[in-house]
C-alpha atoms as a PDB file:
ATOM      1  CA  UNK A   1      87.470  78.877  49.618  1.00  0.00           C
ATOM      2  CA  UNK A   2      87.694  77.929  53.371  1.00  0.00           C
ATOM      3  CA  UNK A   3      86.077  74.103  52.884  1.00  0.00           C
ATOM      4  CA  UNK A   4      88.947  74.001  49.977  1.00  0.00           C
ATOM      5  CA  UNK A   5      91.591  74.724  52.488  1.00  0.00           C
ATOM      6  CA  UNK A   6      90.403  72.161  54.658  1.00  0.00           C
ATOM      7  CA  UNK A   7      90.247  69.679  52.345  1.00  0.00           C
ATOM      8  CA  UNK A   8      93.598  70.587  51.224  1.00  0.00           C
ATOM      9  CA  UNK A   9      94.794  70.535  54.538  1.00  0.00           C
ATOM     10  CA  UNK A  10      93.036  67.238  55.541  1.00  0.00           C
ATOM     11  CA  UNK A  11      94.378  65.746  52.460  1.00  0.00           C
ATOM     12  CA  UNK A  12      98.192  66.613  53.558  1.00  0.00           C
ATOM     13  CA  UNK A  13      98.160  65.784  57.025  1.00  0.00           C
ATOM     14  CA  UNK A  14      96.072  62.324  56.001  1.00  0.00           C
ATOM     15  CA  UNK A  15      98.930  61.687  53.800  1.00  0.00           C
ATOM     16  CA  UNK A  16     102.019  62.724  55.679  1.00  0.00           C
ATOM     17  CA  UNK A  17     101.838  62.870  59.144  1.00  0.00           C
ATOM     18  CA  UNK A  18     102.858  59.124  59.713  1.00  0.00           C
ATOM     19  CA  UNK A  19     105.719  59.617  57.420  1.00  0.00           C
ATOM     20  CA  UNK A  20     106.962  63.581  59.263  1.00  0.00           C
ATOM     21  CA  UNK A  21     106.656  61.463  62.590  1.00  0.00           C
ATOM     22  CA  UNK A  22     108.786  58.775  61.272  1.00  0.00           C
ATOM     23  CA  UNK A  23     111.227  60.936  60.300  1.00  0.00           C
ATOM     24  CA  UNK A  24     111.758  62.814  63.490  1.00  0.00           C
ATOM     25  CA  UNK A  25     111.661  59.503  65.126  1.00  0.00           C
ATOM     26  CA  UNK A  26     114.153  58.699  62.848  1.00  0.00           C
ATOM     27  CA  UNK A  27     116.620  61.645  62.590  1.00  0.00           C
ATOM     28  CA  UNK A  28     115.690  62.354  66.482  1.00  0.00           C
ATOM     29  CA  UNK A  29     117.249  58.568  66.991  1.00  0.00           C
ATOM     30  CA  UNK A  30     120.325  59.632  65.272  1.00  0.00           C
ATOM     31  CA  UNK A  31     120.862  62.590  67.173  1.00  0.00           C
ATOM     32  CA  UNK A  32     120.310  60.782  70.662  1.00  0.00           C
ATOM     33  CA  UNK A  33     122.408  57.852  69.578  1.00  0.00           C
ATOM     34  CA  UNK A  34     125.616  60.206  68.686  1.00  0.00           C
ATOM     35  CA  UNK A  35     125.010  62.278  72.208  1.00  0.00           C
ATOM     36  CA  UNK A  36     124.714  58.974  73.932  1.00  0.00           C
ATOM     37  CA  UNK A  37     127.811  57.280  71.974  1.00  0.00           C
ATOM     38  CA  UNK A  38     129.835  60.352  72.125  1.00  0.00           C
ATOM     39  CA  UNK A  39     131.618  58.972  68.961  1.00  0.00           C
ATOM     40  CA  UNK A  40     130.223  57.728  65.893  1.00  0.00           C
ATOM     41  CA  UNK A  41     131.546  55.921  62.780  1.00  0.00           C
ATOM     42  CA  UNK A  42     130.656  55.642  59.406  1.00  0.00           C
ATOM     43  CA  UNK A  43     129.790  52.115  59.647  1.00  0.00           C
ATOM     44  CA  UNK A  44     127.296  53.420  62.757  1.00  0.00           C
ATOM     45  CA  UNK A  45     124.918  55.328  60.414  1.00  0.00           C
ATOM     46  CA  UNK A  46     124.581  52.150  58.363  1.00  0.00           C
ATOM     47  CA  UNK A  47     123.948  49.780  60.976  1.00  0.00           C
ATOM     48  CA  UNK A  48     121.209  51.973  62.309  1.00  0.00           C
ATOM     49  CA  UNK A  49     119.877  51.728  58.809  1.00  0.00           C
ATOM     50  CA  UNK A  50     120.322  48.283  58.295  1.00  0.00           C
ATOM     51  CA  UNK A  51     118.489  48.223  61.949  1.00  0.00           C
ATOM     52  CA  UNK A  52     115.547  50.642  61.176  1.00  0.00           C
ATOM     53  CA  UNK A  53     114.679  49.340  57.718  1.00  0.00           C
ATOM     54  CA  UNK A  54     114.694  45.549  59.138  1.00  0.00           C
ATOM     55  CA  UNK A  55     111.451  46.507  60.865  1.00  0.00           C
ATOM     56  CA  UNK A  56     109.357  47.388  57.770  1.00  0.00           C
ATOM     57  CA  UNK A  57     109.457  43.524  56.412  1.00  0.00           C
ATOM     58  CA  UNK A  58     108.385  42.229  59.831  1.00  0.00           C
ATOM     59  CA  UNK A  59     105.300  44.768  60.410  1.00  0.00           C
ATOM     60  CA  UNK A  60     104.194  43.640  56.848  1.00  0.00           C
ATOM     61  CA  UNK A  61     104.463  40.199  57.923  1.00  0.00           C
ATOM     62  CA  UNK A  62     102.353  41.035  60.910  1.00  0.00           C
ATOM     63  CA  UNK A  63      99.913  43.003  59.652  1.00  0.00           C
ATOM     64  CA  UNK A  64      99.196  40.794  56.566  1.00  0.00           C
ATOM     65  CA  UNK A  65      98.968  37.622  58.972  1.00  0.00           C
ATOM     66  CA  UNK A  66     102.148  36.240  56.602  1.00  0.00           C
ATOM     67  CA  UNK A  67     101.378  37.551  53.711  1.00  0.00           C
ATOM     68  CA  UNK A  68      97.811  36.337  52.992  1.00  0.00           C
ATOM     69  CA  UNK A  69      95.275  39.038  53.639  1.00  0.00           C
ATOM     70  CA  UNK A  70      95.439  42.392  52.665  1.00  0.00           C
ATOM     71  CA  UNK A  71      95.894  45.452  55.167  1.00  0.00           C
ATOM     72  CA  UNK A  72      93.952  46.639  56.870  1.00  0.00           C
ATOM     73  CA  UNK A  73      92.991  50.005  56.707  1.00  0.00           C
ATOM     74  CA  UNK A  74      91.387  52.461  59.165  1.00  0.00           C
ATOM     75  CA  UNK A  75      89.476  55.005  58.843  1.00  0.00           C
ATOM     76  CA  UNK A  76      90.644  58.831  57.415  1.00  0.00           C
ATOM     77  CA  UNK A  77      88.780  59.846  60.725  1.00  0.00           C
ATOM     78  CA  UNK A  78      90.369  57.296  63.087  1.00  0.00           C
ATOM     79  CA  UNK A  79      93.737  58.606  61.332  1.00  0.00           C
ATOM     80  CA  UNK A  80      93.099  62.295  62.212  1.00  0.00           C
ATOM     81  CA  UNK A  81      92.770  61.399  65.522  1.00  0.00           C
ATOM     82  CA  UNK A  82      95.665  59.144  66.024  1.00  0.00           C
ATOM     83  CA  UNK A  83      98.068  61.024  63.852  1.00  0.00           C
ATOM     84  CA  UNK A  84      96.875  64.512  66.326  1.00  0.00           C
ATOM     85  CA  UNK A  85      98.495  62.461  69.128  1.00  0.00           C
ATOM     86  CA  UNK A  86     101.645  61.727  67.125  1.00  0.00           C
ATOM     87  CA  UNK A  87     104.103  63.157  69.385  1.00  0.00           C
ATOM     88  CA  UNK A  88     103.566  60.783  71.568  1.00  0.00           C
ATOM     89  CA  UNK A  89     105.164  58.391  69.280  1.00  0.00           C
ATOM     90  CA  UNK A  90     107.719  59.843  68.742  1.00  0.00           C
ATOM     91  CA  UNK A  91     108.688  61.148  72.102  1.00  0.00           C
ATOM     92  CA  UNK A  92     108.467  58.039  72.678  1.00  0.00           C
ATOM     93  CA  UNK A  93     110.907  56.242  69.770  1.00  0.00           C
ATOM     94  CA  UNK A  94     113.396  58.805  70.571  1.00  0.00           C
ATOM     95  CA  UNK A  95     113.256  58.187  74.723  1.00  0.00           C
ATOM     96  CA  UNK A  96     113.978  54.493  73.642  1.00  0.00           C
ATOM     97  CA  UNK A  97     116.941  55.112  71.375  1.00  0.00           C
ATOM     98  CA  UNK A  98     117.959  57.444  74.270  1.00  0.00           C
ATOM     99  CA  UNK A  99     117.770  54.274  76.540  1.00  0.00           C
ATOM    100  CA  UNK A 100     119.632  51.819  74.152  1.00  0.00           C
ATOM    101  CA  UNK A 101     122.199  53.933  73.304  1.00  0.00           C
ATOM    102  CA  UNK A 102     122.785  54.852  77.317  1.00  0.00           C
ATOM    103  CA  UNK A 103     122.304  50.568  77.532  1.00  0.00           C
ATOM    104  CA  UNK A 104     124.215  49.483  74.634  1.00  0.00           C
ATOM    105  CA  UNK A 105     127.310  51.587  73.310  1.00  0.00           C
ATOM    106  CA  UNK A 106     129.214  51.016  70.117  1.00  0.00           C
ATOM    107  CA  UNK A 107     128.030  49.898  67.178  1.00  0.00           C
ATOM    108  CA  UNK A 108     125.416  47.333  68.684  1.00  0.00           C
ATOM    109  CA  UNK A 109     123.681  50.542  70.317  1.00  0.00           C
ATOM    110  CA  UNK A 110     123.270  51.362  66.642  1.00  0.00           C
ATOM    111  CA  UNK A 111     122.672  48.356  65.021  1.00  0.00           C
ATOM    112  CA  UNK A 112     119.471  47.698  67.953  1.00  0.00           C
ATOM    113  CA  UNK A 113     118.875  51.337  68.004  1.00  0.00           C
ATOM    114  CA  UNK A 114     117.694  51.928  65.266  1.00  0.00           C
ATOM    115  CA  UNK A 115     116.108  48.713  64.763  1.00  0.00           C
ATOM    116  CA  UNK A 116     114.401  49.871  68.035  1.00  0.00           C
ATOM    117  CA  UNK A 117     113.783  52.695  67.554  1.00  0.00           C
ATOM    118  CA  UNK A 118     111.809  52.033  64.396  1.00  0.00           C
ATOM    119  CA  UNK A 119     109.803  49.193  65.968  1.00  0.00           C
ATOM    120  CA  UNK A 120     109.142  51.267  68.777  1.00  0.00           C
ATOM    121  CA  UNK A 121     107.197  54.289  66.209  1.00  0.00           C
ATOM    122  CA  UNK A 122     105.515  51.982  64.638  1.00  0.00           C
ATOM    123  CA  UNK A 123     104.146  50.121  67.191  1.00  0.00           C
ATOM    124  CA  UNK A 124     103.654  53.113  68.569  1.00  0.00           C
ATOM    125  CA  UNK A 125     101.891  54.802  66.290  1.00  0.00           C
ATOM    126  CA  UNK A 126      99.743  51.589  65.483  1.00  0.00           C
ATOM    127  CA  UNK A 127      98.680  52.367  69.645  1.00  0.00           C
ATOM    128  CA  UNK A 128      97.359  55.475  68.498  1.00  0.00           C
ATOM    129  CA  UNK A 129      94.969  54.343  66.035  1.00  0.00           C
ATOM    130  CA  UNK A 130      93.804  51.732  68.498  1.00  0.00           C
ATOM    131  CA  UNK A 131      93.232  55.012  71.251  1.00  0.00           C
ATOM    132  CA  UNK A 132      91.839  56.961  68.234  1.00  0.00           C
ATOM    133  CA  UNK A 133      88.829  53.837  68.008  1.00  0.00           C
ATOM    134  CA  UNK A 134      88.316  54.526  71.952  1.00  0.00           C
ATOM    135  CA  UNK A 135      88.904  58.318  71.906  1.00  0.00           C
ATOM    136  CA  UNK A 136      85.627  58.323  68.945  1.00  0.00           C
ATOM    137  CA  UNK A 137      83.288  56.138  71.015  1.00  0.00           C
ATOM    138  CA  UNK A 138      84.094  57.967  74.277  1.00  0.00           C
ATOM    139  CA  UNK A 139      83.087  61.496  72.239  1.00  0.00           C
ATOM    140  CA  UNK A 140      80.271  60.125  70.894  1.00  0.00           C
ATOM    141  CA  UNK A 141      81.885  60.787  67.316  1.00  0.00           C
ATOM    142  CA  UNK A 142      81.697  57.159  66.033  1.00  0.00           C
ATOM    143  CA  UNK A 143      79.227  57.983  63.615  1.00  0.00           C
ATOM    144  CA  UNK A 144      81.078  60.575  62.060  1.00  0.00           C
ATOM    145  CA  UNK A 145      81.723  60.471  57.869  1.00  0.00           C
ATOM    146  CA  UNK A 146      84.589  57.499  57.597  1.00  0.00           C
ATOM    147  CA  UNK A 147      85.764  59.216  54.393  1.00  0.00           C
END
């Protein structure tokens, strides 16, 4: 019963700990924006959105090379240890939101914001996995099970 837990466990935080960590980033850049613009309008929450989601169609561009290869993926292993050091990422999305809107006040603090602030968790984030490779070669771990 205590390997099913595991795996049920394993299975959860494979699936959603890149997506929890985006949306702290995310609702953590909302709530550091409106302390740091001390006033917020309607048209403020959009243009953050219109910010954040502009980032998704330029990572796929990146990480498909334009469109013609297919992702890469790493392995389950290399995202357990990336996604443990998640809140690194987004510590570190919020801190630049923090910055921008401090930087950048009114709606262009939003607009770059949260175009920034999404950038900045994904890139982020991508860092990890890269750490993750290093962190399983220095631990002698790189021949773990890549399932």
């Amino acid at each position: 019963m205590l390997d099913q837990f595991r795996e049920g466990l394993g299975a959860i935080v494979r699936q959603d700990a890149t997506a929890y960590g985006y949306s702290l980033s995310a609702g953590g850049g909302v709530a550091i924006l409106t302390i740091a613009d001390r006033s917020p309008h309607a048209i403020d929450v959009f243009l953050y959105a219109l910010g954040a989601s502009l980032v998704f169609p330029l990572a796929n561009v990146v990480a498909t090379k334009g469109f013609s290869v297919r992702y890469p993926e790493a392995a389950p292993i290399l995202i357990a240890f990336g996604t443990s050091i998640g809140f690194l990422s987004v510590a570190g999305a919020i801190s630049v939101g923090w910055l921008l809107g401090l930087l950048l006040p009114g709606w262009i603090g939003w607009l770059v914001g949260g175009f920034a602030i999404s950038a900045s968790y994904i890139v982020l984030s991508a860092c990890e996995v890269v750490l993750a490779h290093g962190l399983r070669r220095l631990t002698g771990v790189e021949h773990l099970e890549d399932r």
